[in-house]
C-alpha atoms as a PDB file:
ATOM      1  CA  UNK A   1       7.870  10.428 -29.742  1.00  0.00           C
ATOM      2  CA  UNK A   2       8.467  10.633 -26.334  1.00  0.00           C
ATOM      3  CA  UNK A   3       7.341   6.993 -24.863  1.00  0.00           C
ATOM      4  CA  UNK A   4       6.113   6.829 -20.879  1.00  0.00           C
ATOM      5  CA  UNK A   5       4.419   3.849 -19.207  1.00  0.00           C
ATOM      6  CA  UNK A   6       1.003   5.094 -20.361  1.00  0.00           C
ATOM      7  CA  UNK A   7       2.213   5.528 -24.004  1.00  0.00           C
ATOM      8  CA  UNK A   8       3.238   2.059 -23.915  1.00  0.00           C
ATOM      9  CA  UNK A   9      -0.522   1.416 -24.770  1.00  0.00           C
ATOM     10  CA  UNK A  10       0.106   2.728 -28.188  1.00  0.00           C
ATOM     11  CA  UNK A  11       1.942  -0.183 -29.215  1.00  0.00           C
ATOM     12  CA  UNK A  12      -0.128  -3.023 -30.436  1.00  0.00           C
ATOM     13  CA  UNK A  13      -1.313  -5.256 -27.477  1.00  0.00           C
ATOM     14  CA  UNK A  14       1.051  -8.408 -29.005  1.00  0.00           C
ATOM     15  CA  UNK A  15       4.398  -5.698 -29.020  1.00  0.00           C
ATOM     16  CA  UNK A  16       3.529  -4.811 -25.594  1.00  0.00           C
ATOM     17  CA  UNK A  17       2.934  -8.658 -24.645  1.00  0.00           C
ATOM     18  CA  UNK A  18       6.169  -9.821 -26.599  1.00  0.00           C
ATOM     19  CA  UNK A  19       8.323  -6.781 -25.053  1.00  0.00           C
ATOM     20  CA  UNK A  20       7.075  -7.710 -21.562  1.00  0.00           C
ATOM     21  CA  UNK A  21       8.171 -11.166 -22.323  1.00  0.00           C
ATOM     22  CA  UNK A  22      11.677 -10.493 -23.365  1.00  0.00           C
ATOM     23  CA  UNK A  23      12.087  -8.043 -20.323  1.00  0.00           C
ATOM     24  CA  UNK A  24      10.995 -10.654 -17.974  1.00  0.00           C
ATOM     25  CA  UNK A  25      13.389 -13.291 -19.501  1.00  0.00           C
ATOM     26  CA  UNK A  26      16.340 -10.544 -19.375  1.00  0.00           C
ATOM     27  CA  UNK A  27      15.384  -9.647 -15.587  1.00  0.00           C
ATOM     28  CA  UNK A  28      15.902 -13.394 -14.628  1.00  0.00           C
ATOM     29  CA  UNK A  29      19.321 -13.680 -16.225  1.00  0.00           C
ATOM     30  CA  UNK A  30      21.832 -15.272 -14.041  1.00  0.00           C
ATOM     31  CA  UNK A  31      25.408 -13.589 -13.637  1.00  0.00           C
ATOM     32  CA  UNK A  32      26.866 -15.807 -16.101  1.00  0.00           C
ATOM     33  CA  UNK A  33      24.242 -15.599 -19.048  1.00  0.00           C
ATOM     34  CA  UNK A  34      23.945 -13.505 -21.513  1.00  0.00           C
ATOM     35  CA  UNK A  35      21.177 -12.064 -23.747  1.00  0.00           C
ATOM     36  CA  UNK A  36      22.347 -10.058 -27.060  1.00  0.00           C
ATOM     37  CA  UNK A  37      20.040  -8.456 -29.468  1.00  0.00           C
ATOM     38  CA  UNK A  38      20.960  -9.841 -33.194  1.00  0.00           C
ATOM     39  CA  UNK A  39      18.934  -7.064 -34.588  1.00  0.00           C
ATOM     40  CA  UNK A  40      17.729  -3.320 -33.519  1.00  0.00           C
ATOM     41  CA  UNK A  41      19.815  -3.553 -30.936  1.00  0.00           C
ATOM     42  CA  UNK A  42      19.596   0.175 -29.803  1.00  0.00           C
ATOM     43  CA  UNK A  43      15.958   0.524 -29.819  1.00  0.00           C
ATOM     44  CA  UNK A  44      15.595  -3.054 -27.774  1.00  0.00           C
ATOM     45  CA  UNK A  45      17.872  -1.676 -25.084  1.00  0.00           C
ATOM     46  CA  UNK A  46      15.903   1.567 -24.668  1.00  0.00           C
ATOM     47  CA  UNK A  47      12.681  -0.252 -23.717  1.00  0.00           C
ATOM     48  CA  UNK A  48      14.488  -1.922 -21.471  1.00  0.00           C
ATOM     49  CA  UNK A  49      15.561   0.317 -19.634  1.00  0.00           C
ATOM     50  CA  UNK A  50      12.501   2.439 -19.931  1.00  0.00           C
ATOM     51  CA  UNK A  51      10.649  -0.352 -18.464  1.00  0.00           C
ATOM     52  CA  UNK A  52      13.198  -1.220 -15.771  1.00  0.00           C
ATOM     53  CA  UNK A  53      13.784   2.283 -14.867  1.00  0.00           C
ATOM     54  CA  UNK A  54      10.501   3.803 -15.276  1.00  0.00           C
ATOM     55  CA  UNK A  55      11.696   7.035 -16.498  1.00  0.00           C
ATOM     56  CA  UNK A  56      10.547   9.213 -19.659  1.00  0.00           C
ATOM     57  CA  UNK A  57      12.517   7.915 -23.365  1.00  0.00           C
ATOM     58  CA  UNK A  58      12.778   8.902 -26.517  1.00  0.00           C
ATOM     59  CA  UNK A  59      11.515   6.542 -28.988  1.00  0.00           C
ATOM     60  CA  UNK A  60      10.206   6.210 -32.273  1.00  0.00           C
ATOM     61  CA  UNK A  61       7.790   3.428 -32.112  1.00  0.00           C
ATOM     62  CA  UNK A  62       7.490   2.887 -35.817  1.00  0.00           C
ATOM     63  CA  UNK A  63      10.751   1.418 -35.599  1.00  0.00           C
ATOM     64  CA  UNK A  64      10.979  -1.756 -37.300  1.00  0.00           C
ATOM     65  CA  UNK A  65      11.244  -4.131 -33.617  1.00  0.00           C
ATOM     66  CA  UNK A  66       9.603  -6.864 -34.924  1.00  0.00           C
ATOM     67  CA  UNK A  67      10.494  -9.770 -35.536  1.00  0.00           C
ATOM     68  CA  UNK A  68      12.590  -9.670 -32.216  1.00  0.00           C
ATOM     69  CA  UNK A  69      16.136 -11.835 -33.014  1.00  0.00           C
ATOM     70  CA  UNK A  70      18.496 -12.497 -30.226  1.00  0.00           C
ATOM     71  CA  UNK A  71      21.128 -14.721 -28.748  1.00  0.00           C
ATOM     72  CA  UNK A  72      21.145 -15.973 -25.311  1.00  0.00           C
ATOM     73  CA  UNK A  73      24.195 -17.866 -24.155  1.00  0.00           C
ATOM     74  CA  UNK A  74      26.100 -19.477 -20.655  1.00  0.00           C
ATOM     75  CA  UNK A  75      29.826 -18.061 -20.287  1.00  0.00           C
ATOM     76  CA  UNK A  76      32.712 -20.844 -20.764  1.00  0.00           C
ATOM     77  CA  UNK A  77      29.778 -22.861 -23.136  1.00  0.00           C
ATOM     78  CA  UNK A  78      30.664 -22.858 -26.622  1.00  0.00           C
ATOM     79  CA  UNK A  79      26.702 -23.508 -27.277  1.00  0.00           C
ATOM     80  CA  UNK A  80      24.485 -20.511 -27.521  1.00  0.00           C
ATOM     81  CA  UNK A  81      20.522 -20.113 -28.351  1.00  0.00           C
ATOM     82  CA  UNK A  82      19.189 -17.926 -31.308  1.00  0.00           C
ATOM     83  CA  UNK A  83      15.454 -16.897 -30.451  1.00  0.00           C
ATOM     84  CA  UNK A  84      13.207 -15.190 -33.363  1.00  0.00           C
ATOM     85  CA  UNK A  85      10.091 -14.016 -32.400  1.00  0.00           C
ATOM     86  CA  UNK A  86       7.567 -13.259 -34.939  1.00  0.00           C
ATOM     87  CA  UNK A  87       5.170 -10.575 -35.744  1.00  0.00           C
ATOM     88  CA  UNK A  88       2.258 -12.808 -34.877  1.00  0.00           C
ATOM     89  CA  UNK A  89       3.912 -14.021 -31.336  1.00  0.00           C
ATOM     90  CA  UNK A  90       2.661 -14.109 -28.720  1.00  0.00           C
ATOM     91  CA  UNK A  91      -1.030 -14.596 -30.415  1.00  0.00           C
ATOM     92  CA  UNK A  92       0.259 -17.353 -33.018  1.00  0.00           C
ATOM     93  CA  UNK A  93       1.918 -19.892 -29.611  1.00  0.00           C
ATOM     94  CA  UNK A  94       4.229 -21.525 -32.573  1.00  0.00           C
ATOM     95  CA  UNK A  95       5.135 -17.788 -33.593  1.00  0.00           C
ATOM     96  CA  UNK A  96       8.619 -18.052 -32.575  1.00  0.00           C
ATOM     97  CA  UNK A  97      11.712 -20.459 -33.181  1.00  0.00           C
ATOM     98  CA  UNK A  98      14.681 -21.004 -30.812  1.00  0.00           C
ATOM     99  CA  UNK A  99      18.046 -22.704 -32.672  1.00  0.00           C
ATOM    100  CA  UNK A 100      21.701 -23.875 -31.719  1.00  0.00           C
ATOM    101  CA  UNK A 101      24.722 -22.298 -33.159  1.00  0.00           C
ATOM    102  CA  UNK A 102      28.770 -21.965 -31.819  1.00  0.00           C
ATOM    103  CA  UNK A 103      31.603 -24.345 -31.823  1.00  0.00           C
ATOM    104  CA  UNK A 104      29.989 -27.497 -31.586  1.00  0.00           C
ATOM    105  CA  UNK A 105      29.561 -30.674 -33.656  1.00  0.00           C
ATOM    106  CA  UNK A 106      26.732 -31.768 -35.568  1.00  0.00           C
ATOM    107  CA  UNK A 107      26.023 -34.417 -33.363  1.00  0.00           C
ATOM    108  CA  UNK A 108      25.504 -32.151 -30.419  1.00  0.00           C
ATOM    109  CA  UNK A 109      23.597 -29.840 -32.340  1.00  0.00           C
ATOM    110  CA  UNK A 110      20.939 -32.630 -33.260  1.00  0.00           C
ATOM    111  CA  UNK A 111      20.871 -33.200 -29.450  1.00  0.00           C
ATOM    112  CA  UNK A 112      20.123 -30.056 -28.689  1.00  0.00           C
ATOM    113  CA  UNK A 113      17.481 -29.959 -31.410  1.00  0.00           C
ATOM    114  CA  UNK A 114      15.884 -32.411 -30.245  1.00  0.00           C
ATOM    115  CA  UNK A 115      15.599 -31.676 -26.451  1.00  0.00           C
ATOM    116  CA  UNK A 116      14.403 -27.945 -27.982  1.00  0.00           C
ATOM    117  CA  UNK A 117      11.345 -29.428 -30.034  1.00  0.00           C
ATOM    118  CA  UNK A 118      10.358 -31.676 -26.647  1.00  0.00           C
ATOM    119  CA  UNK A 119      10.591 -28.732 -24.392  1.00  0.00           C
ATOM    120  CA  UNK A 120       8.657 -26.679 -26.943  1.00  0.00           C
ATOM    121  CA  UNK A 121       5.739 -28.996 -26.787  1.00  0.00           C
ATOM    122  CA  UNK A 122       5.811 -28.741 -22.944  1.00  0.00           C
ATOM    123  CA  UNK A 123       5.436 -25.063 -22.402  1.00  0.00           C
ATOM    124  CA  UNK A 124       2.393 -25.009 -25.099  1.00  0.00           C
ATOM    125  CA  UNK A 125       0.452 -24.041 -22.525  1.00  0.00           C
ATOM    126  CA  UNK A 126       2.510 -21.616 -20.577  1.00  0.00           C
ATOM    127  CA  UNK A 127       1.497 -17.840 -19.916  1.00  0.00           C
ATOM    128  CA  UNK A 128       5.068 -17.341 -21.397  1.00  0.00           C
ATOM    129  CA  UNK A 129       6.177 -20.031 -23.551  1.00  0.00           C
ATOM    130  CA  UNK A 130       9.544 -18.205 -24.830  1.00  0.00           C
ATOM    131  CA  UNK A 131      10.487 -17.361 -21.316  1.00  0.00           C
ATOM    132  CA  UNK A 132       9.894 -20.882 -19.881  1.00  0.00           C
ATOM    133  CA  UNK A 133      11.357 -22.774 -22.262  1.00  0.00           C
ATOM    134  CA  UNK A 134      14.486 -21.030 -21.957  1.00  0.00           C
ATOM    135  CA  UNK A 135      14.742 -20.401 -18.494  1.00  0.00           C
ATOM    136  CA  UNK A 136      12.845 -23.353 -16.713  1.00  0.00           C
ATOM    137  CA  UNK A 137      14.533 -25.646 -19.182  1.00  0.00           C
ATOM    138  CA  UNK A 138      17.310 -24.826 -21.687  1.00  0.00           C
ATOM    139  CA  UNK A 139      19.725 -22.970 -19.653  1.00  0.00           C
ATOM    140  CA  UNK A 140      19.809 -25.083 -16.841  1.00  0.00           C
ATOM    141  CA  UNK A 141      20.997 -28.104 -19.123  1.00  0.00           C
ATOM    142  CA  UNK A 142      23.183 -25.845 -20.312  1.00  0.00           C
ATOM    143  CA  UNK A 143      24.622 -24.920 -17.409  1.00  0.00           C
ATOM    144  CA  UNK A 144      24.622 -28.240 -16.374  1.00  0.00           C
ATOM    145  CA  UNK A 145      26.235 -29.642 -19.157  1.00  0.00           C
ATOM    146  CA  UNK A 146      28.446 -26.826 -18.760  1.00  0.00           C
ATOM    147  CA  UNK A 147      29.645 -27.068 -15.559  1.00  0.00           C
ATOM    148  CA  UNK A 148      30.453 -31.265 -16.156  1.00  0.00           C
ATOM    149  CA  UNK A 149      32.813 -30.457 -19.099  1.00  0.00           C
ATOM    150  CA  UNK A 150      34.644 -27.781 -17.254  1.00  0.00           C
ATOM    151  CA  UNK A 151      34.917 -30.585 -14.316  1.00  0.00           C
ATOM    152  CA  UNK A 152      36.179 -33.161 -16.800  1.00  0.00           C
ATOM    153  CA  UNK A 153      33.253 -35.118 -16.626  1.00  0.00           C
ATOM    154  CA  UNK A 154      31.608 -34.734 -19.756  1.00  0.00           C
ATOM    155  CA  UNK A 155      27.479 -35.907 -19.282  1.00  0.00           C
ATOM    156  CA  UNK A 156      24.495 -35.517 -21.616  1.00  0.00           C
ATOM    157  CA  UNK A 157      21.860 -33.826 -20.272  1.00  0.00           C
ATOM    158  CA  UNK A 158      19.609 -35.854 -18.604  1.00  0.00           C
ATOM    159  CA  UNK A 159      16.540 -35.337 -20.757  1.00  0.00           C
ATOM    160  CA  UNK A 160      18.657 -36.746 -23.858  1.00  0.00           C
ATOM    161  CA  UNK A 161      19.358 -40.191 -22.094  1.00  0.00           C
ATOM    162  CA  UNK A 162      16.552 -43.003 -22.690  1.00  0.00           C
ATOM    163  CA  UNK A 163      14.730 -43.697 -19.451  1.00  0.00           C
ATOM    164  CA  UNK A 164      15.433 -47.878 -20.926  1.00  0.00           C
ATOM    165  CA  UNK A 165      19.390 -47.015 -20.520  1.00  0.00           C
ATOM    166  CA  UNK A 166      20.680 -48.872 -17.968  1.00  0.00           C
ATOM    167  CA  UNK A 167      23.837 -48.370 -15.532  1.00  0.00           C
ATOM    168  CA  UNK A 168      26.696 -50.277 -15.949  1.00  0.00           C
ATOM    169  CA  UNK A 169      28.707 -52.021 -12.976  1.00  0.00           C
ATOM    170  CA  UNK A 170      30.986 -50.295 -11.576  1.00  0.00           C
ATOM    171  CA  UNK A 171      34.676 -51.799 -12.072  1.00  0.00           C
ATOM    172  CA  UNK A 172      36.818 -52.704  -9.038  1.00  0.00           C
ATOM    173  CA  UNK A 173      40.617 -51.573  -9.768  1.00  0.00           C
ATOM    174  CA  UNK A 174      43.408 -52.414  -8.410  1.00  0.00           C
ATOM    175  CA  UNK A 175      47.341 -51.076  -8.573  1.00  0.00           C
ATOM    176  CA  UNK A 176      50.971 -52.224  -7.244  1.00  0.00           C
ATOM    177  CA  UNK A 177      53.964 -49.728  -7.688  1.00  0.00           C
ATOM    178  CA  UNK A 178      57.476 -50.052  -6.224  1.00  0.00           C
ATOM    179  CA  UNK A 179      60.017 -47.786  -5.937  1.00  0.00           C
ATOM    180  CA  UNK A 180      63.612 -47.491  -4.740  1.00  0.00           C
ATOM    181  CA  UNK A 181      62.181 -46.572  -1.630  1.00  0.00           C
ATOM    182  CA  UNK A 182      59.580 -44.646   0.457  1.00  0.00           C
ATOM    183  CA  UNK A 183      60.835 -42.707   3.452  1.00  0.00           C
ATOM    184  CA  UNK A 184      59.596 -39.282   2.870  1.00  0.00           C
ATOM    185  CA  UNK A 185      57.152 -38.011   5.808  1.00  0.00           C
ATOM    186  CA  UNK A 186      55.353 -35.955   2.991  1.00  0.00           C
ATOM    187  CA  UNK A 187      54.545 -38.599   0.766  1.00  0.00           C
ATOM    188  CA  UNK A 188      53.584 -41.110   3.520  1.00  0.00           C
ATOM    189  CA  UNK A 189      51.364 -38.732   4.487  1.00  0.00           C
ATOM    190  CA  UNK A 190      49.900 -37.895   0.899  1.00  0.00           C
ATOM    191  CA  UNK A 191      49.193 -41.181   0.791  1.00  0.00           C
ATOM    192  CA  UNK A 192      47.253 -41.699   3.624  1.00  0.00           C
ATOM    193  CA  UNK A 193      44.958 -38.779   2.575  1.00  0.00           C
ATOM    194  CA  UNK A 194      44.745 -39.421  -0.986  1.00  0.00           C
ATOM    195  CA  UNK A 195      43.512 -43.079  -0.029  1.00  0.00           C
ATOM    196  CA  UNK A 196      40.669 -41.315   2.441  1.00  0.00           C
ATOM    197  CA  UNK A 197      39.713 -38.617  -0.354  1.00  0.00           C
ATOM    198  CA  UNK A 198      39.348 -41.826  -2.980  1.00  0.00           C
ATOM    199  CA  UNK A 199      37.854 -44.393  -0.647  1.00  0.00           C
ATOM    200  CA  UNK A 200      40.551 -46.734  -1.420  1.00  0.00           C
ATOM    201  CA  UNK A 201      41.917 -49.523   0.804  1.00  0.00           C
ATOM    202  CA  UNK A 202      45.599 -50.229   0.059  1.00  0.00           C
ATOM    203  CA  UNK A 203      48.786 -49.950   2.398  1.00  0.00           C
ATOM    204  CA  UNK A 204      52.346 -48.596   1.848  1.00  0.00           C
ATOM    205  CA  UNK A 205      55.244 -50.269   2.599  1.00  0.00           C
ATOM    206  CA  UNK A 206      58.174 -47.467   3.903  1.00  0.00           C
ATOM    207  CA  UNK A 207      61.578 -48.239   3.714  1.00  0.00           C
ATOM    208  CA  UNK A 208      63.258 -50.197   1.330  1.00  0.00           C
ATOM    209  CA  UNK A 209      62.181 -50.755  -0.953  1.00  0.00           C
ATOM    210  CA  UNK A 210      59.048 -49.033  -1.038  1.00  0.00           C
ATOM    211  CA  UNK A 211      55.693 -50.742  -2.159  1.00  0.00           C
ATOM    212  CA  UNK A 212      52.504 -49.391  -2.772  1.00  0.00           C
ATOM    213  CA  UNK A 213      49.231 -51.626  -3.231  1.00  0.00           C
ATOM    214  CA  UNK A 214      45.718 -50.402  -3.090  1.00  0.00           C
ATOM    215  CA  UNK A 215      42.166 -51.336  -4.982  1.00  0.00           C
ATOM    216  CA  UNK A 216      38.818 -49.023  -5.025  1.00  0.00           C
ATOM    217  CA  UNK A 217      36.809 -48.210  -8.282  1.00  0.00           C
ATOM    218  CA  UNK A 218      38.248 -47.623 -11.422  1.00  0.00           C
ATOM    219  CA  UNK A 219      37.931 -44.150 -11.498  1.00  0.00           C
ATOM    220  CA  UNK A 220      39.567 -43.235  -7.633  1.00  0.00           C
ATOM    221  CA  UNK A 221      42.465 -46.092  -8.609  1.00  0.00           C
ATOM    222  CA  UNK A 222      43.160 -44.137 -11.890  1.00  0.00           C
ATOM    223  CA  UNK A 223      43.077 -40.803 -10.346  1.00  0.00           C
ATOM    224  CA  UNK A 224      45.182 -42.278  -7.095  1.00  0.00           C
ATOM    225  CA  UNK A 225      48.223 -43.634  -9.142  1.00  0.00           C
ATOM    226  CA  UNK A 226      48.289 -40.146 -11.047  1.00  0.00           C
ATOM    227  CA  UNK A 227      48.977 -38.441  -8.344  1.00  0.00           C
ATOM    228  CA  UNK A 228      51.616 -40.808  -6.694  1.00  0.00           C
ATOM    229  CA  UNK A 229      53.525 -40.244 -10.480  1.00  0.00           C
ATOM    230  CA  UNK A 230      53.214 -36.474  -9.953  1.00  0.00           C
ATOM    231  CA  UNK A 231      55.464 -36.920  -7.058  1.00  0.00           C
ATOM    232  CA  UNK A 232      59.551 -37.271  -6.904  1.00  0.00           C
ATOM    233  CA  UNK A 233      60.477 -40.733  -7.504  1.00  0.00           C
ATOM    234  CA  UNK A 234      63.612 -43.101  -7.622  1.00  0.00           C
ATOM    235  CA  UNK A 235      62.853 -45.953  -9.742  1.00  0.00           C
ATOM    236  CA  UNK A 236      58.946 -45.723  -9.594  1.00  0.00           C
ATOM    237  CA  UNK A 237      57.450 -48.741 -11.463  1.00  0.00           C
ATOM    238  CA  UNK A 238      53.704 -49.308 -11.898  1.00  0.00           C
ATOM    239  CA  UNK A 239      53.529 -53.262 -12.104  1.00  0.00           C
ATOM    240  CA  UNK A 240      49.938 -53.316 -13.000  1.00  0.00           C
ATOM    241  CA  UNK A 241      46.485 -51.361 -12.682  1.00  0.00           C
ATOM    242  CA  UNK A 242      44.013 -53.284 -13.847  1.00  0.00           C
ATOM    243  CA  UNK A 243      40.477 -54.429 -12.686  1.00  0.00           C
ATOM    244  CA  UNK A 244      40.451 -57.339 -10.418  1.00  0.00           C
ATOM    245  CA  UNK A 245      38.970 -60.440 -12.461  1.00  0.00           C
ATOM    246  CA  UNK A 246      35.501 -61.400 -11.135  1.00  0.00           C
ATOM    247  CA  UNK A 247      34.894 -58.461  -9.284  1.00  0.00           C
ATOM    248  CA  UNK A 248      32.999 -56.666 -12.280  1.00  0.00           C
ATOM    249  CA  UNK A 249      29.487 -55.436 -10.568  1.00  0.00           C
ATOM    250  CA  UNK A 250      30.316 -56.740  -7.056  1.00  0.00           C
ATOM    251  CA  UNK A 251      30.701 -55.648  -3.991  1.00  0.00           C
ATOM    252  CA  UNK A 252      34.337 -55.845  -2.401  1.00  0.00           C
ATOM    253  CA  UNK A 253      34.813 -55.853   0.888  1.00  0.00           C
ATOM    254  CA  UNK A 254      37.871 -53.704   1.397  1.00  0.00           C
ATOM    255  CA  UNK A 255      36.809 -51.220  -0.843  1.00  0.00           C
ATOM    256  CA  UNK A 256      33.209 -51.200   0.784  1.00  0.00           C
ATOM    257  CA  UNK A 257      35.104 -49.602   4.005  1.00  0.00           C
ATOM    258  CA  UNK A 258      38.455 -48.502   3.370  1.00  0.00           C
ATOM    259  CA  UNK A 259      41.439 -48.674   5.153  1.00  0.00           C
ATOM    260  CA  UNK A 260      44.958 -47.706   5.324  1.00  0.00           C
ATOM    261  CA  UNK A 261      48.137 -49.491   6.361  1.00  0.00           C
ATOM    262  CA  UNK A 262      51.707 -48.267   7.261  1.00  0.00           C
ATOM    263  CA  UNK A 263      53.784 -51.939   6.670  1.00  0.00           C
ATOM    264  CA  UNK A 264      57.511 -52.055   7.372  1.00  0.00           C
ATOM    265  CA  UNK A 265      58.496 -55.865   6.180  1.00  0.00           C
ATOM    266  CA  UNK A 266      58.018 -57.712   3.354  1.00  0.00           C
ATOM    267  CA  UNK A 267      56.392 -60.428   5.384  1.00  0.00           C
ATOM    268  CA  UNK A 268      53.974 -57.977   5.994  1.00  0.00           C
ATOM    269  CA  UNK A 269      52.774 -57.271   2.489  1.00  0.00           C
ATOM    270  CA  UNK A 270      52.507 -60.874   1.740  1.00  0.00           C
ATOM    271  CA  UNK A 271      50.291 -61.462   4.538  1.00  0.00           C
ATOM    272  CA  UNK A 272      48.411 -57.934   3.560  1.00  0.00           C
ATOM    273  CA  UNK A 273      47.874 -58.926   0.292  1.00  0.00           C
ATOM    274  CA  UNK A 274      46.742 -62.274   1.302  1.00  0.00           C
ATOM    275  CA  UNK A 275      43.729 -60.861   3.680  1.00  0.00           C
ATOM    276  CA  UNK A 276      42.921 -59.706  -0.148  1.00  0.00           C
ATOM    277  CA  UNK A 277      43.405 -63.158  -1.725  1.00  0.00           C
ATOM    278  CA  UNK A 278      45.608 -61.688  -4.367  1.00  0.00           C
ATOM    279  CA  UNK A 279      48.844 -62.264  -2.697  1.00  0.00           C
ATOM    280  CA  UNK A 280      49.835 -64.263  -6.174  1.00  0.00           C
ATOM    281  CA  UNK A 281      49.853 -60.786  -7.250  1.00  0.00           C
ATOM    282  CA  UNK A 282      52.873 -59.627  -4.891  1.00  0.00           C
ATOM    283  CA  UNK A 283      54.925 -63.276  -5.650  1.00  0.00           C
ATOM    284  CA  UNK A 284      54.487 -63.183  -9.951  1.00  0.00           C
ATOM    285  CA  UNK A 285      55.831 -59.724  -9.323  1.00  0.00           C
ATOM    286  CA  UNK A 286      58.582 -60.394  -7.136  1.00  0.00           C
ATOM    287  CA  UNK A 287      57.811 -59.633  -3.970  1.00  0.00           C
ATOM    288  CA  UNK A 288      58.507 -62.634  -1.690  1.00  0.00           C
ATOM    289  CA  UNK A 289      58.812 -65.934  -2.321  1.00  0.00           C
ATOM    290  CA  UNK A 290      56.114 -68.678  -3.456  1.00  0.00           C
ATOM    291  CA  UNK A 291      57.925 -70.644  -1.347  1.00  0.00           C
ATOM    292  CA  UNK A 292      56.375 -69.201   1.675  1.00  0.00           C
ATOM    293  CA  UNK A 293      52.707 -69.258   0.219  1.00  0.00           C
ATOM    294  CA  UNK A 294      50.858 -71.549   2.306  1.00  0.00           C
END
C-alpha cells in the first residue's frame, strides 16, 4: 500500500506510538553511536525515512514489525545494547527488555545489568521510557566509560560505585636517577616542562655526573620517570621510586607548589635534598659524603 503521513493512522495507535519512539531515539543519535535493526531491517528503515523525509513510500503494513529488535552501540566500545520491544509496548510500560552483549566479561556484564534494571525503574514514569533510558542514561556511561579506557584510565561508571566507598589518600612519590651525565639543552629543557605538566618539585643536576631528584603524587612521579627513560641515556640508573614513608594522605609542602631547580655541584644537591629532609636519601646512595651531614 502506498503509506503517507495520514495513512500512518492505519497502523494501530501502539505501532504508531512505538515507531515514533524508535525514530525519536534514532534522530538523537550522536556521531559515534549506532542503531542497527536485528530484525526487518528493510521495512524499519523505510519508516524512517518516510517519517524523516515526509515523502510518499511503499509499504506493506502487514509486515510482521513487531516485536521491534535492535542493537544500539558507542564506536571503539566493545559493549553494545540489544532492545526488544514487544507487541504490547508502549501500553504494557514493562513491554520491552534492553540486554548487554560483545566482548566483555561476565563481571562487566552483571554491572551493566544491574545499572540497566535501576535505570529501568527510574524512567517508569517517562512519556518515553525506551528512549530515556537509553539516551538520558545508558549511553552516556557508556561513553563515559568509553572514553576512560581509551585514555588508560579505566573507571566504573559512577552509578555502579557505592555512595559508602570512600577515597583513598593519595600517595606522595618520590624518584632519584643518575646518569653519566646531563648536558643536553633538550633534555634540560624537557625536564623543566615535564616537572610543570606533572606538578612535581624536583631539580636536575647538569654536568657530571648528572642527577635527577623530584617527588609529586604517585601517578605524575610514575609517568615523569617514564618519560626521562624514553630519552637517550649513558648509564641511566633509577636508584629508587618509591613513596616517601609517612607522607601517605598528607600534604607535602614541595609538592603543594612545585618548583624546579637547575643545580651545578654536588654540594648543591645535598643541601637541595636537605630543604626536603631526605638528604639520607642522596648519602645511602652515594652522593656526597655523611661526613658532611650536619
Amino acid at each position: 500500500m502506498l503509506l503517507t503521513s495520514r495513512s500512518l493512522s492505519s497502523l494501530s495507535m501502539g505501532s504508531t506510538e512505538l515507531t515514533e519512539e524508535i525514530f525519536l531515539l534514532k534522530s538523537s543519535l550522536l556521531p559515534t553511536e549506532i542503531l542497527e535493526f536485528l530484525e526487518d531491517s528493510a521495512s524499519w528503515h523505510s519508516i524512517l525515512d518516510h517519517l524523516s523525509s515526509g515523502s510518499a513510500l511503499e509499504l506493506d503494513v502487514t509486515d510482521p514489525l513487531l516485536p521491534a529488535d535492535f542493537s544500539i552501540k558507542v564506536k571503539e566500545s566493545p559493549l553494545a545494547f540489544r532492545v526488544v520491544l514487544s507487541s504490547q509496548y508502549p501500553s504494557e510500560r514493562e513491554g520491552f527488555s534492553v540486554t548487554t552483549y560483545g566482548n566483555v566479561n561476565k563481571k562487566d556484564q552483571e554491572r551493566w545489568m544491574n545499572i540497566i534494571q535501576e535505570k529501568r525503574f527510574e524512567v517508569r514514569d517517562a512519556e518515553f521510557p525506551v528512549y530515556e533510558i537509553l539516551s538520558s542514561h545508558l549511553l552516556p556511561l557508556l561513553h563515559e566509560e568509553t572514553l576512560a579506557k581509551l585514555a588508560g584510565d579505566i573507571v566504573l561508571p559512577l552509578e555502579s560505585v557505592p555512595s559508602s566507598t570512600v577515597p583513598k589518600p593519595k600517595a606522595i612519590f618520590h624518584a632519584l636517577l643518575t646518569s653519566h651525565h646531563l648536558i643536553s639543552t633538550q633534555k634540560r629543557k624537557s625536564l623543566k616542562e615535564w616537572s610543570q605538566e606533572h606538578h612535581l618539585s624536583g631539580f636536575a643536576k647538569i654536568g657530571y655526573p648528572g642527577i635527577i631528584y623530584c617527588t609529586g603524587l604517585e601517578s605524575d612521579v610514575q609517568e615523569f620517570v617514564s618519560k626521562v627513560k624514553d630519552m637517550q641515556w649513558l648509564a641511566l640508573h633509577t636508584k629508587f621510586i618509591e613513596t616517601i614513608p609517612d607522607q601517605q594522605g598528607k600534604c607535602d609542602s614541595f609538592t603543594d607548589r612545585p618548583n624546579w631547580k637547575e643545580l651545578e655541584k654536588i654540594g648543591e644537591v645535598i643541601e637541595e635534598m636537605k630543604r626536603y629532609g631526605r638528604e639520607e636519601y642522596a648519602y645511602d646512595f652515594g652522593i656526597g659524603s655523611s661526613g658532611t651531614k650536619a
